[in-house]
Every structure is written in structure tokens, then in C-alpha cells.
PDB file of N, CA and C in Angstrom:
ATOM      1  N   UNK A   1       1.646  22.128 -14.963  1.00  0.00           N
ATOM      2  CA  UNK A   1       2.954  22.004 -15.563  1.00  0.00           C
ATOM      3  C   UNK A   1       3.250  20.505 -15.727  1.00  0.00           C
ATOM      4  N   UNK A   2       3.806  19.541 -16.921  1.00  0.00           N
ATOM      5  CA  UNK A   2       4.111  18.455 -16.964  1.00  0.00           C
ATOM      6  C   UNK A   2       5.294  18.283 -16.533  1.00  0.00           C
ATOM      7  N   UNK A   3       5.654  16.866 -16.299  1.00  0.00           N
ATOM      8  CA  UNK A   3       6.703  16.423 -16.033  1.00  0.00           C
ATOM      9  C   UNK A   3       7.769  16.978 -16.539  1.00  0.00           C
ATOM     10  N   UNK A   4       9.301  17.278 -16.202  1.00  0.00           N
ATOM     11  CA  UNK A   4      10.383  17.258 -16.880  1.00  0.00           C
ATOM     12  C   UNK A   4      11.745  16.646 -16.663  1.00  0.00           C
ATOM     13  N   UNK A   5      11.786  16.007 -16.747  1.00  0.00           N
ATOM     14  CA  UNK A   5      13.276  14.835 -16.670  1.00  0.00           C
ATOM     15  C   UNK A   5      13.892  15.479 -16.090  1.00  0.00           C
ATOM     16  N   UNK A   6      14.257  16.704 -17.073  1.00  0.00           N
ATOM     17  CA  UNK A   6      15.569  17.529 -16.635  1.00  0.00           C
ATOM     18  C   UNK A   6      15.467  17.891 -15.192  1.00  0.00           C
ATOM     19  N   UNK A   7      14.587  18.067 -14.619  1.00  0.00           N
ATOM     20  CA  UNK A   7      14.960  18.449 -13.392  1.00  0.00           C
ATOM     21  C   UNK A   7      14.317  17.177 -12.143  1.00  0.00           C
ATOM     22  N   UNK A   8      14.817  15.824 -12.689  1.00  0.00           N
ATOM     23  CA  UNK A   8      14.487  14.514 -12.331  1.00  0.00           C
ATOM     24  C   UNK A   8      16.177  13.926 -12.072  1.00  0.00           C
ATOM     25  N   UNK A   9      16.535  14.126 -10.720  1.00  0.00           N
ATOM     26  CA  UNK A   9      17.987  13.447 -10.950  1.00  0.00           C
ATOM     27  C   UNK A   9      17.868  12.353 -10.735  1.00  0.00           C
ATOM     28  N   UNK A  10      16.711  11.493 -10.161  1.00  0.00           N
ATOM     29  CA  UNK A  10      16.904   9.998 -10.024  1.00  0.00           C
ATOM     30  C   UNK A  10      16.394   9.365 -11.223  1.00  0.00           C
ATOM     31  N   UNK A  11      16.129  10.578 -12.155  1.00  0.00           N
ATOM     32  CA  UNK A  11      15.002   9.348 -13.502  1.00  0.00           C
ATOM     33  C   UNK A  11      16.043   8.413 -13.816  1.00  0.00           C
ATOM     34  N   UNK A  12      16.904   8.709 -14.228  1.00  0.00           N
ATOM     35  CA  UNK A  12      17.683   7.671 -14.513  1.00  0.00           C
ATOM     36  C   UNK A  12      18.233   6.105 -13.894  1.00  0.00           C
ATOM     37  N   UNK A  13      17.683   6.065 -12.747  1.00  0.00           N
ATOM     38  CA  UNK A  13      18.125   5.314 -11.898  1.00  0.00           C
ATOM     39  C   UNK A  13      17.259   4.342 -11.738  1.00  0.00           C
ATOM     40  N   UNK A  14      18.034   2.993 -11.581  1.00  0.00           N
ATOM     41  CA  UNK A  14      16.915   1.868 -11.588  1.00  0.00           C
ATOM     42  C   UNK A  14      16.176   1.564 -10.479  1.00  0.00           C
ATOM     43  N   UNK A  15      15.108   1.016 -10.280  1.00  0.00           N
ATOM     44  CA  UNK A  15      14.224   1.346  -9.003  1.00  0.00           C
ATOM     45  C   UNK A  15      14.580   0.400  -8.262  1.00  0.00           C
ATOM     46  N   UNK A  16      14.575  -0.087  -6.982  1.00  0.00           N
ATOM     47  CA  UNK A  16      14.845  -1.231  -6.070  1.00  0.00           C
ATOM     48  C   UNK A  16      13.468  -0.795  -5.263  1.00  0.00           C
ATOM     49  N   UNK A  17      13.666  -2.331  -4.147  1.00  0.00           N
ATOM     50  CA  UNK A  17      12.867  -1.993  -3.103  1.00  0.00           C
ATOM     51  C   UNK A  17      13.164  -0.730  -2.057  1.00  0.00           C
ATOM     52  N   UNK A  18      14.322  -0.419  -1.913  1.00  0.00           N
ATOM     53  CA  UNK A  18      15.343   0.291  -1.426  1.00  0.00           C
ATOM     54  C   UNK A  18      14.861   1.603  -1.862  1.00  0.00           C
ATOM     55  N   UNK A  19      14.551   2.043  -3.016  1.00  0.00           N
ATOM     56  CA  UNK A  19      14.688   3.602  -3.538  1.00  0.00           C
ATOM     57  C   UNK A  19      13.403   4.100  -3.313  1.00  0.00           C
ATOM     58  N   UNK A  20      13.414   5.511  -3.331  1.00  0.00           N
ATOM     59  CA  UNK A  20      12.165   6.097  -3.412  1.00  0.00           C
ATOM     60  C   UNK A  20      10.974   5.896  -4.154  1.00  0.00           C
ATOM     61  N   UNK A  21       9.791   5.910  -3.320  1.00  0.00           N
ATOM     62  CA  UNK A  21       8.892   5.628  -4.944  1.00  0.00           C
ATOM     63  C   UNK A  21       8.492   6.390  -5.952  1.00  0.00           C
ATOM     64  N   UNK A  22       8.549   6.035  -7.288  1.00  0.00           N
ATOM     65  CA  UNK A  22       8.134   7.073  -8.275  1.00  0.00           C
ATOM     66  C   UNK A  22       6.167   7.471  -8.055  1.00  0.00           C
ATOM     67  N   UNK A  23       5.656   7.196  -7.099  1.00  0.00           N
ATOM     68  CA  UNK A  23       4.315   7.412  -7.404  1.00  0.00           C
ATOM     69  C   UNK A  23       3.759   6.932  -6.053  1.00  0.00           C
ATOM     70  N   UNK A  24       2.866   7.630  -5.422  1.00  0.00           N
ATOM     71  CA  UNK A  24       1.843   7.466  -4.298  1.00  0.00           C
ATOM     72  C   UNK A  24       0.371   7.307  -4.566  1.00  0.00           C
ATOM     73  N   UNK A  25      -0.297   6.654  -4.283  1.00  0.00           N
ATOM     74  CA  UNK A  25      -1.669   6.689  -4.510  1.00  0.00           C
ATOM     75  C   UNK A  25      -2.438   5.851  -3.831  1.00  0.00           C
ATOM     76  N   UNK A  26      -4.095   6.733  -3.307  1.00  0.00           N
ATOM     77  CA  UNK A  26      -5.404   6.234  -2.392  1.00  0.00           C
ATOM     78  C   UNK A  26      -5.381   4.671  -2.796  1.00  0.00           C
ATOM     79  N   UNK A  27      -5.549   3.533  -2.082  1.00  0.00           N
ATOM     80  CA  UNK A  27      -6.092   2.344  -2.592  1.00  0.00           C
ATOM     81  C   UNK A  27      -7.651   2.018  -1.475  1.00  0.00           C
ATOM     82  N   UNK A  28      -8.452   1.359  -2.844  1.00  0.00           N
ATOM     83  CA  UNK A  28      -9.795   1.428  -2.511  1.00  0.00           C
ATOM     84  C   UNK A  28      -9.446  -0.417  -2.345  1.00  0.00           C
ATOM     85  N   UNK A  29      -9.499  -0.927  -1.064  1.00  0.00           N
ATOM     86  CA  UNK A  29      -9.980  -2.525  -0.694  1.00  0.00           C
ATOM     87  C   UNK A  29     -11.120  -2.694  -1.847  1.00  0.00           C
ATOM     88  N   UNK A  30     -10.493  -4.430  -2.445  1.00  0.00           N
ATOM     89  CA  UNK A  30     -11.295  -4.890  -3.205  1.00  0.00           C
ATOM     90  C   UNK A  30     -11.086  -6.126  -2.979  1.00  0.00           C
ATOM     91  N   UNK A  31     -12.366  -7.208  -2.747  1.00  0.00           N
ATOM     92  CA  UNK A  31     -11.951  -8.728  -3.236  1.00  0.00           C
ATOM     93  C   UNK A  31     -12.233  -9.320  -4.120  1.00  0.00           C
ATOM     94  N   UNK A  32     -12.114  -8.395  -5.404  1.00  0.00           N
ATOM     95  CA  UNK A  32     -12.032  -8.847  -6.426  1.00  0.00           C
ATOM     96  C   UNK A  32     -10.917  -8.985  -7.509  1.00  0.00           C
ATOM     97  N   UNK A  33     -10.509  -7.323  -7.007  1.00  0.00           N
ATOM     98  CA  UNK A  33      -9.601  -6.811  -8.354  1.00  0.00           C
ATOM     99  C   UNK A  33      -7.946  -6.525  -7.641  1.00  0.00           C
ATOM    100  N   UNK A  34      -7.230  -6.909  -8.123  1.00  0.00           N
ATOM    101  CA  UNK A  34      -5.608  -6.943  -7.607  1.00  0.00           C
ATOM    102  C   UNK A  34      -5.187  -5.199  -8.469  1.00  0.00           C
ATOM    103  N   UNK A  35      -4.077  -4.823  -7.193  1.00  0.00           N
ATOM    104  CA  UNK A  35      -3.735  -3.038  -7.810  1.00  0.00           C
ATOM    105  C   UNK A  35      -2.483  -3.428  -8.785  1.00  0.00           C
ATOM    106  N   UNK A  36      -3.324  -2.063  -9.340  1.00  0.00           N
ATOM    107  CA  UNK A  36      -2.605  -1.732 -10.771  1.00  0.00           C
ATOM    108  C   UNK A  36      -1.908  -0.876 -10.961  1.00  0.00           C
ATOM    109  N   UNK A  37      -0.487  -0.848 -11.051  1.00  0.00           N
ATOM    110  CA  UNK A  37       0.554  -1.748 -10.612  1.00  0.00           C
ATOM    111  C   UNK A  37       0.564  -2.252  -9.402  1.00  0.00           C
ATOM    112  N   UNK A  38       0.980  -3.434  -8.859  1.00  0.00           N
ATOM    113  CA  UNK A  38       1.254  -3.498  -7.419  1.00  0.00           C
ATOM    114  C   UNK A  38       1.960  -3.171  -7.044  1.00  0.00           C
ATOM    115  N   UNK A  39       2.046  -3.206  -5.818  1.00  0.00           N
ATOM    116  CA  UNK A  39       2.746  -1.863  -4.844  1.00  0.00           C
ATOM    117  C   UNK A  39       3.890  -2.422  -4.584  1.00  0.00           C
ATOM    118  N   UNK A  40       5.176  -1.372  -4.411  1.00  0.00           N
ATOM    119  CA  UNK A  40       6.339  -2.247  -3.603  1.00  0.00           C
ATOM    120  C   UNK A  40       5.898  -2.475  -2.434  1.00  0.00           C
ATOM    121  N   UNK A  41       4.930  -1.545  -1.518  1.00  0.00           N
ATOM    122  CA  UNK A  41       5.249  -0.783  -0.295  1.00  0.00           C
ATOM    123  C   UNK A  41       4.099  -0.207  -0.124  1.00  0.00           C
ATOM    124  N   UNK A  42       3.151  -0.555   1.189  1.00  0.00           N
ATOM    125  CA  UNK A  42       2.142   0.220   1.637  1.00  0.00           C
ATOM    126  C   UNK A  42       2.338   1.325   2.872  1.00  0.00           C
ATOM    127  N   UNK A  43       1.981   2.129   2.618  1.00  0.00           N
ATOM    128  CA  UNK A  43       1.228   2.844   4.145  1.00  0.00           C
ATOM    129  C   UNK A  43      -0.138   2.891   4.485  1.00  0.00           C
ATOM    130  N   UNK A  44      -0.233   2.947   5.674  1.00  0.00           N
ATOM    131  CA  UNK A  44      -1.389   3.130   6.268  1.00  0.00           C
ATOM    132  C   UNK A  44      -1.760   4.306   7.260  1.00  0.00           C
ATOM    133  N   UNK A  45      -2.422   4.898   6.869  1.00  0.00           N
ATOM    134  CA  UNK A  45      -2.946   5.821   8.210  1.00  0.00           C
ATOM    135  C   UNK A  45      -4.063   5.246   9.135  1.00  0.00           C
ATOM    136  N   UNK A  46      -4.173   5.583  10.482  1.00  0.00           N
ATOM    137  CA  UNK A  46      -5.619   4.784  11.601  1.00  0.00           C
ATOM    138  C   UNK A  46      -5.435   5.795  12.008  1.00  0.00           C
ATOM    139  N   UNK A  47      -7.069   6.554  11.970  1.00  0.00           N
ATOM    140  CA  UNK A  47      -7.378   7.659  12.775  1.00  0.00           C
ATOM    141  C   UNK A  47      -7.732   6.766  13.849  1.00  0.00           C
ATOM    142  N   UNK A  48      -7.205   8.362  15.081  1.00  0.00           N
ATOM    143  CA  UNK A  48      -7.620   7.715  16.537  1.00  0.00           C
ATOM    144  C   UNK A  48      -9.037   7.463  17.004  1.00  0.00           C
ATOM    145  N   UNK A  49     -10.062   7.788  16.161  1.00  0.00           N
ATOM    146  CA  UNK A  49     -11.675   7.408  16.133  1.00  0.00           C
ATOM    147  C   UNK A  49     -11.470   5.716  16.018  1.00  0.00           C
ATOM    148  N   UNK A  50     -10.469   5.228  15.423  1.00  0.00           N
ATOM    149  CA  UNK A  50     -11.210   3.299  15.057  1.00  0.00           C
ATOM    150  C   UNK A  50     -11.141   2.884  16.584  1.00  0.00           C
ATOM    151  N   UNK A  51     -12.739   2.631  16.124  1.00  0.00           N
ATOM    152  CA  UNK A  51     -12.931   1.182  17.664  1.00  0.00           C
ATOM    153  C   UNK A  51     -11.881   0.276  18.006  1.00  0.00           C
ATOM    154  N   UNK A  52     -11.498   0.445  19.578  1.00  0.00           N
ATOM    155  CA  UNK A  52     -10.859  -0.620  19.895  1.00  0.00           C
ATOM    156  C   UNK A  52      -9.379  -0.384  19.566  1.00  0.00           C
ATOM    157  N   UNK A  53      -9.077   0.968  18.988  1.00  0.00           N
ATOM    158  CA  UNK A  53      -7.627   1.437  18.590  1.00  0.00           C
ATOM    159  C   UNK A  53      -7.153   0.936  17.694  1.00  0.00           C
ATOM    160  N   UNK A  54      -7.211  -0.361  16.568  1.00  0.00           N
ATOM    161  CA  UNK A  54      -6.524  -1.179  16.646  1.00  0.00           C
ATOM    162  C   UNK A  54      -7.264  -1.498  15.180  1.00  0.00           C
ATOM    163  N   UNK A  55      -6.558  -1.148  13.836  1.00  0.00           N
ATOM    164  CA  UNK A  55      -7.123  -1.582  12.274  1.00  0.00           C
ATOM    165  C   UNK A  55      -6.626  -2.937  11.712  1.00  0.00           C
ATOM    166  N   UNK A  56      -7.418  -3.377  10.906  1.00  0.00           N
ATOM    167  CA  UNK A  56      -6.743  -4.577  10.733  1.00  0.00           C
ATOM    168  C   UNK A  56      -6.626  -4.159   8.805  1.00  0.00           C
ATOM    169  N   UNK A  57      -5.627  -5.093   8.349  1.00  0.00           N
ATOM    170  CA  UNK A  57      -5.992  -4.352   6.791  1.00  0.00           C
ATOM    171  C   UNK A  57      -5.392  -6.462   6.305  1.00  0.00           C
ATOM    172  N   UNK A  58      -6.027  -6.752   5.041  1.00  0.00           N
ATOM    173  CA  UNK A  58      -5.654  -8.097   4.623  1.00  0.00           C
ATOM    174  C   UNK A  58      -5.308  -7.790   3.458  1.00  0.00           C
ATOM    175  N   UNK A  59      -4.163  -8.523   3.380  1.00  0.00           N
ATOM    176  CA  UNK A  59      -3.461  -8.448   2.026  1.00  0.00           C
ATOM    177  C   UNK A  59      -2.783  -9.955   1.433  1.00  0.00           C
ATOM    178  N   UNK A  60      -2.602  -9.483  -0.026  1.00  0.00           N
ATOM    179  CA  UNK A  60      -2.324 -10.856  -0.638  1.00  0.00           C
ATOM    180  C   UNK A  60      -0.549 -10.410  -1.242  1.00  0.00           C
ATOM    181  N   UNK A  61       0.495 -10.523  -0.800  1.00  0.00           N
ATOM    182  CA  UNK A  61       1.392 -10.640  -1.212  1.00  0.00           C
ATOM    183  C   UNK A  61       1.427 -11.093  -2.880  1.00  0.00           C
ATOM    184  N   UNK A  62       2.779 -10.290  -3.475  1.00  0.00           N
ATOM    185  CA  UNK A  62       2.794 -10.841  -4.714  1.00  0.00           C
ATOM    186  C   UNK A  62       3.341 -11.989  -5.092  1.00  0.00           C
ATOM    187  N   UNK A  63       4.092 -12.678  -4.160  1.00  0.00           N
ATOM    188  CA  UNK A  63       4.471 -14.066  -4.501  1.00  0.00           C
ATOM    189  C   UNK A  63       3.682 -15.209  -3.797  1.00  0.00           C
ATOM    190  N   UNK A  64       2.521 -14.269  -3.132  1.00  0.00           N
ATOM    191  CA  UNK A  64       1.690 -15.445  -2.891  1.00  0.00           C
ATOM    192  C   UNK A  64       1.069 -16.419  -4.088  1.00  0.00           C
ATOM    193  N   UNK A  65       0.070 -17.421  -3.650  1.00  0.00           N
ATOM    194  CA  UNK A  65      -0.880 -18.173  -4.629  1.00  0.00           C
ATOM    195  C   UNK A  65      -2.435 -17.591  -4.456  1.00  0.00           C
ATOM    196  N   UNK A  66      -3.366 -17.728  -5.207  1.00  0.00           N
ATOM    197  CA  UNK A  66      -4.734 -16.785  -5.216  1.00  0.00           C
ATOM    198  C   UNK A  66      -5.637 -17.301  -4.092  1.00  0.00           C
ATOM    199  N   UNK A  67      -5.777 -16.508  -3.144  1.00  0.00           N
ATOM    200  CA  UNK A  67      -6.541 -16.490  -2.362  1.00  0.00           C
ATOM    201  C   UNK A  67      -5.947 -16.829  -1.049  1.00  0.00           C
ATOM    202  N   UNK A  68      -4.462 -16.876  -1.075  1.00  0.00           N
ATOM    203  CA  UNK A  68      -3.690 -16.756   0.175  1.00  0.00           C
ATOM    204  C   UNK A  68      -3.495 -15.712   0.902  1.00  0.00           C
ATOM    205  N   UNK A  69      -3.970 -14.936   1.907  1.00  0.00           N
ATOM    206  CA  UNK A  69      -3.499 -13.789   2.593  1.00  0.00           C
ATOM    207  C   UNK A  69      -3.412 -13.436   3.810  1.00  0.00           C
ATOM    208  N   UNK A  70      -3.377 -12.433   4.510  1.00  0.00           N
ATOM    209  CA  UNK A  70      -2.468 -12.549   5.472  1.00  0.00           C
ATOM    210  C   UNK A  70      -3.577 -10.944   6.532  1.00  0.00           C
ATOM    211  N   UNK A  71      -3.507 -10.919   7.571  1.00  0.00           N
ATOM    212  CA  UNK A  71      -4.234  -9.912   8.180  1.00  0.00           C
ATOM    213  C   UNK A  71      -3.341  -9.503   8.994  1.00  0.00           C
ATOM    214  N   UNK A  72      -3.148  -8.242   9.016  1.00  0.00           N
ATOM    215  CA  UNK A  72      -2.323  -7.868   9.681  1.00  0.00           C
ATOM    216  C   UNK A  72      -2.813  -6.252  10.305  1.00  0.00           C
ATOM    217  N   UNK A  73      -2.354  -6.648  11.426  1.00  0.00           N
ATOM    218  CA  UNK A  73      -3.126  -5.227  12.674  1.00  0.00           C
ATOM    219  C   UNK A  73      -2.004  -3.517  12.710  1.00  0.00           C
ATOM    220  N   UNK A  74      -2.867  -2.664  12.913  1.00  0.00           N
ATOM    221  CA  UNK A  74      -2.123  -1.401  13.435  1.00  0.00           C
ATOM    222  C   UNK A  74      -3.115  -0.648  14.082  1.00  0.00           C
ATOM    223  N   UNK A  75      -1.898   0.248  14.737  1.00  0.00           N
ATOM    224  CA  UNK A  75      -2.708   1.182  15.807  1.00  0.00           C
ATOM    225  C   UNK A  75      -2.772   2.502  15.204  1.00  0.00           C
ATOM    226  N   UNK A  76      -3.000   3.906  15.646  1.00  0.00           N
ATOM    227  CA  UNK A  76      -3.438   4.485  14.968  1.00  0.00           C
ATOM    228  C   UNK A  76      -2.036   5.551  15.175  1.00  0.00           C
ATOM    229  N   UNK A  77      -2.317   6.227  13.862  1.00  0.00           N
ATOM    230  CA  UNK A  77      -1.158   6.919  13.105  1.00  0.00           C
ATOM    231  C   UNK A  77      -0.405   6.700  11.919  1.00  0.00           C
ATOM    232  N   UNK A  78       0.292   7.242  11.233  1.00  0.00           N
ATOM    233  CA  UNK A  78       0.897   6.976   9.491  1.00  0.00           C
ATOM    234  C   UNK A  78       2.000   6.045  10.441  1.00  0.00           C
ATOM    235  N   UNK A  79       1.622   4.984   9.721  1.00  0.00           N
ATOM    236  CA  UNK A  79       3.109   3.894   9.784  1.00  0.00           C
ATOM    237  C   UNK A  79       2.940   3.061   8.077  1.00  0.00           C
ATOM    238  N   UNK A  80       4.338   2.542   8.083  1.00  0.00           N
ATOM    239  CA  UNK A  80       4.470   1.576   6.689  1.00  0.00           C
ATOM    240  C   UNK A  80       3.419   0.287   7.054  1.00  0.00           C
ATOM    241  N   UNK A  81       3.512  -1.195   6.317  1.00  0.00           N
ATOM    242  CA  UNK A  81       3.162  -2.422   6.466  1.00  0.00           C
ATOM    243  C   UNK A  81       4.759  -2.912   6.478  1.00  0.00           C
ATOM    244  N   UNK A  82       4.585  -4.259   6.998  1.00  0.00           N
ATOM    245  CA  UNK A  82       6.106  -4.759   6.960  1.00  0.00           C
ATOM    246  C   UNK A  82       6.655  -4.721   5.244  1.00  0.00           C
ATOM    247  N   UNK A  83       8.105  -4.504   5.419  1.00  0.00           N
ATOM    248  CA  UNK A  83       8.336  -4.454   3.778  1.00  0.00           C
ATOM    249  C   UNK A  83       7.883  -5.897   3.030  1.00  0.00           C
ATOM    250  N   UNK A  84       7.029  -5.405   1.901  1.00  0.00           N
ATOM    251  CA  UNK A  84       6.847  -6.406   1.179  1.00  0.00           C
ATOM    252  C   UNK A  84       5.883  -5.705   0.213  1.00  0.00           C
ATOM    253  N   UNK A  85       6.282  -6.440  -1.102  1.00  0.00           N
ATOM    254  CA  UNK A  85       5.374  -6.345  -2.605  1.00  0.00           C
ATOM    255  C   UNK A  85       3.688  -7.037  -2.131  1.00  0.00           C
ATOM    256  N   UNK A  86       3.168  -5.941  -2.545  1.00  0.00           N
ATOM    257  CA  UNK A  86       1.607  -6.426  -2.066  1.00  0.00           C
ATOM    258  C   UNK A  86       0.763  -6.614  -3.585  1.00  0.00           C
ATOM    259  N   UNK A  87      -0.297  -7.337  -3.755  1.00  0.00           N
ATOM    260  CA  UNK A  87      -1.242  -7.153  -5.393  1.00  0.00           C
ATOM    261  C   UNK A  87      -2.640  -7.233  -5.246  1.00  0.00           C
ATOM    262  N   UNK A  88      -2.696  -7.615  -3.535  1.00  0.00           N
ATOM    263  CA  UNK A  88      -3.989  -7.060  -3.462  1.00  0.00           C
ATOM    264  C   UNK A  88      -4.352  -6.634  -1.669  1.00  0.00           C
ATOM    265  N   UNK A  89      -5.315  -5.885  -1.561  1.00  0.00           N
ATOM    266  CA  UNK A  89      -6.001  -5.128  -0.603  1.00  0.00           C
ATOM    267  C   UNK A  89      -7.133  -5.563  -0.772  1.00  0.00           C
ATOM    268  N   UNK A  90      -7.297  -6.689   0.462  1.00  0.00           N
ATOM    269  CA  UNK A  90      -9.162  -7.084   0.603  1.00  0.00           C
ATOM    270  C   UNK A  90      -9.438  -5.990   1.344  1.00  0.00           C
ATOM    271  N   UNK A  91     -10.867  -5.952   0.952  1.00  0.00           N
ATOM    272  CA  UNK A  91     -11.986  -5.485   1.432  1.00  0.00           C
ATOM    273  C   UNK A  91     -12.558  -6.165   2.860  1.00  0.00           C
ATOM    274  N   UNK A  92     -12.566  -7.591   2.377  1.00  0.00           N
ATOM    275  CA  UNK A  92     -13.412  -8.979   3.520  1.00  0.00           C
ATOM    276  C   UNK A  92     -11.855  -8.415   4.214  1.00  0.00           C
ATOM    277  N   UNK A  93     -11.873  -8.390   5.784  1.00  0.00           N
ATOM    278  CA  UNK A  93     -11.272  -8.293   6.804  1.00  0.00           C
ATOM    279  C   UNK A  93     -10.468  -7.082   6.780  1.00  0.00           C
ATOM    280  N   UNK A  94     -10.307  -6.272   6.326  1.00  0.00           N
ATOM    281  CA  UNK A  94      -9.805  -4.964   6.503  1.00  0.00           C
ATOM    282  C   UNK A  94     -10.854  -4.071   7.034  1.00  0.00           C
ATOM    283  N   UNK A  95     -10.580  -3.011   8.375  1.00  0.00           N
ATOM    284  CA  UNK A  95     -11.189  -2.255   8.553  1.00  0.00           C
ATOM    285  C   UNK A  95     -11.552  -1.059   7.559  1.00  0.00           C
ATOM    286  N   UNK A  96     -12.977  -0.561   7.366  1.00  0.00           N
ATOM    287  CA  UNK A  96     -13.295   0.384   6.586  1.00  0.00           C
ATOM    288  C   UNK A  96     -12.877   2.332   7.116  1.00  0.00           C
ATOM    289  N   UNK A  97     -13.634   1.849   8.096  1.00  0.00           N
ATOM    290  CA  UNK A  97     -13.665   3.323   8.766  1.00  0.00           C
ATOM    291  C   UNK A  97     -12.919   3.574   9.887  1.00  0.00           C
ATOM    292  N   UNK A  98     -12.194   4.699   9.188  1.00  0.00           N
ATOM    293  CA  UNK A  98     -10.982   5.208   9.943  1.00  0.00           C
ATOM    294  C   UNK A  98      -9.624   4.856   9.222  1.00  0.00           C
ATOM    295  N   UNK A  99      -9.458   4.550   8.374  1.00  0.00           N
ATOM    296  CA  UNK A  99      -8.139   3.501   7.932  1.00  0.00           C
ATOM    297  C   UNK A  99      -8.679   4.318   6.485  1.00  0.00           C
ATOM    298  N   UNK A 100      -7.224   4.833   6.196  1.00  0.00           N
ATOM    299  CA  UNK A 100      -6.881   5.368   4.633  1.00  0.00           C
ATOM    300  C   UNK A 100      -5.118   4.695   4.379  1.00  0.00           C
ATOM    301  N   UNK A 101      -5.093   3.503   3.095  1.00  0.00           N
ATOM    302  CA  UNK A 101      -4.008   3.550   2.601  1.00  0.00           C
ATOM    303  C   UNK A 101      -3.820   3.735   1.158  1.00  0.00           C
ATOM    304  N   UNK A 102      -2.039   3.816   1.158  1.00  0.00           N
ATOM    305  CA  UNK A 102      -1.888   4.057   0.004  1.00  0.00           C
ATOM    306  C   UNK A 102      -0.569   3.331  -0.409  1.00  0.00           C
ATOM    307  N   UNK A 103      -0.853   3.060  -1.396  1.00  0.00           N
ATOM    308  CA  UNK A 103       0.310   2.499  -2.352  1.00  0.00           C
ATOM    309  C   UNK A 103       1.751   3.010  -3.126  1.00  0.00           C
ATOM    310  N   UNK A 104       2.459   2.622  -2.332  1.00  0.00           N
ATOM    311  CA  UNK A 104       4.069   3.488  -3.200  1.00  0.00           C
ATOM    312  C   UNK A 104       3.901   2.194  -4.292  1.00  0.00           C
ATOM    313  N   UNK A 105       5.039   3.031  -5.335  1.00  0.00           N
ATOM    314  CA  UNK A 105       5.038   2.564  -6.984  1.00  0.00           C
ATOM    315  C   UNK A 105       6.180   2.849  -7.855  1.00  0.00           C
ATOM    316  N   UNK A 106       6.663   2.484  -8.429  1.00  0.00           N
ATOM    317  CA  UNK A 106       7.701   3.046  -9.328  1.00  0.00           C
ATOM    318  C   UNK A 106       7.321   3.130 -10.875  1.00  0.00           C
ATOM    319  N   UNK A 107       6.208   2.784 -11.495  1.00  0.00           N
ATOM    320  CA  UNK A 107       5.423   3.501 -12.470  1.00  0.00           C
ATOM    321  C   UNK A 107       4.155   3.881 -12.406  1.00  0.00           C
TER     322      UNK A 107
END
């Protein structure tokens, strides 16, 4: 079934950091390629299998400059990242296994 507005009461509404996101989706770590769109807003899941408890995931903020970023740790379970617009998800220093995130979006 496609989309239908009509039964969309927030379509109309302009998006903030604040509002729900229009869109969720898997992000695959890359140090190459920045996500498309970037994200307002990550989550992360850490299964309780990662060594040492404890995932690390690196990211490049969107008002950063290229090749500035930031590593930042979690333990295991669905939690957010601190609020902030992200444009990229390295690969180099993010844990692989065990660690699934995803990207909120408003298109």
C-alpha cells in the first residue's frame, strides 16, 4: 500500500530536531562516503556478546570540518548518541560486531 497524506497528521508540519523522524534506516560505517541524507539523530543497538561490554562508534558531525571526528563509547542495549546532526559513520574505529545503527531522518 503507498503512502497517503490523508491519514499523515504531522505531514504538514515542519520538522525540527525536536519532532519525530520521518524515516529510520540500517547505516553501513564507511570512511569514505558521508549518509544520504544525514541524520538528525542516531541510535545504536550493542548486543551483550561485544567484547569487553563496551562499543565504540566514530562519527563526523555535520558542522564539523573533513576529517574531524569524534569516538564515542556505549554499553550494550538500544540507546540514542548524544543529540546531534551526524554526516558520517566511520568504519576506522567503530566497532563491527555486535553494534547495529541506524539513522533517524526527515526525508
Amino acid at each position: 500500500m503507498p503512502y497517503d497524506a490523508t491519514r499523515d497528521p504531522l505531514a504538514a508540519l515542519a520538522s525540527s530536531l525536536s519532532s519525530p523522524a520521518r524515516r529510520l534506516r540500517a547505516v553501513t560505517p564507511s570512511d569514505t562516503e558521508d549518509l544520504s541524507p544525514y541524520a538528525k539523530a542516531l541510535w545504536i543497538y550493542v548486543a551483550a556478546s561485544v567484547s569487553g561490554g563496551v562499543a565504540s562508534i566514530r562519527i563526523t558531525t555535520v558542522g564539523a570540518p573533513d576529517g574531524e571526528s569524534v569516538t564515542l563509547s556505549a554499553t550494550p542495549g538500544l540507546q540514542p548518541l548524544p543529540p546531534c546532526q551526524v554526516r558520517r559513520v566511520w568504519a576506522t574505529g567503530t566497532t563491527a560486531a555486535g553494534l547495529t545503527i541506524f539513522a533517524l531522518a526527515d526525508r
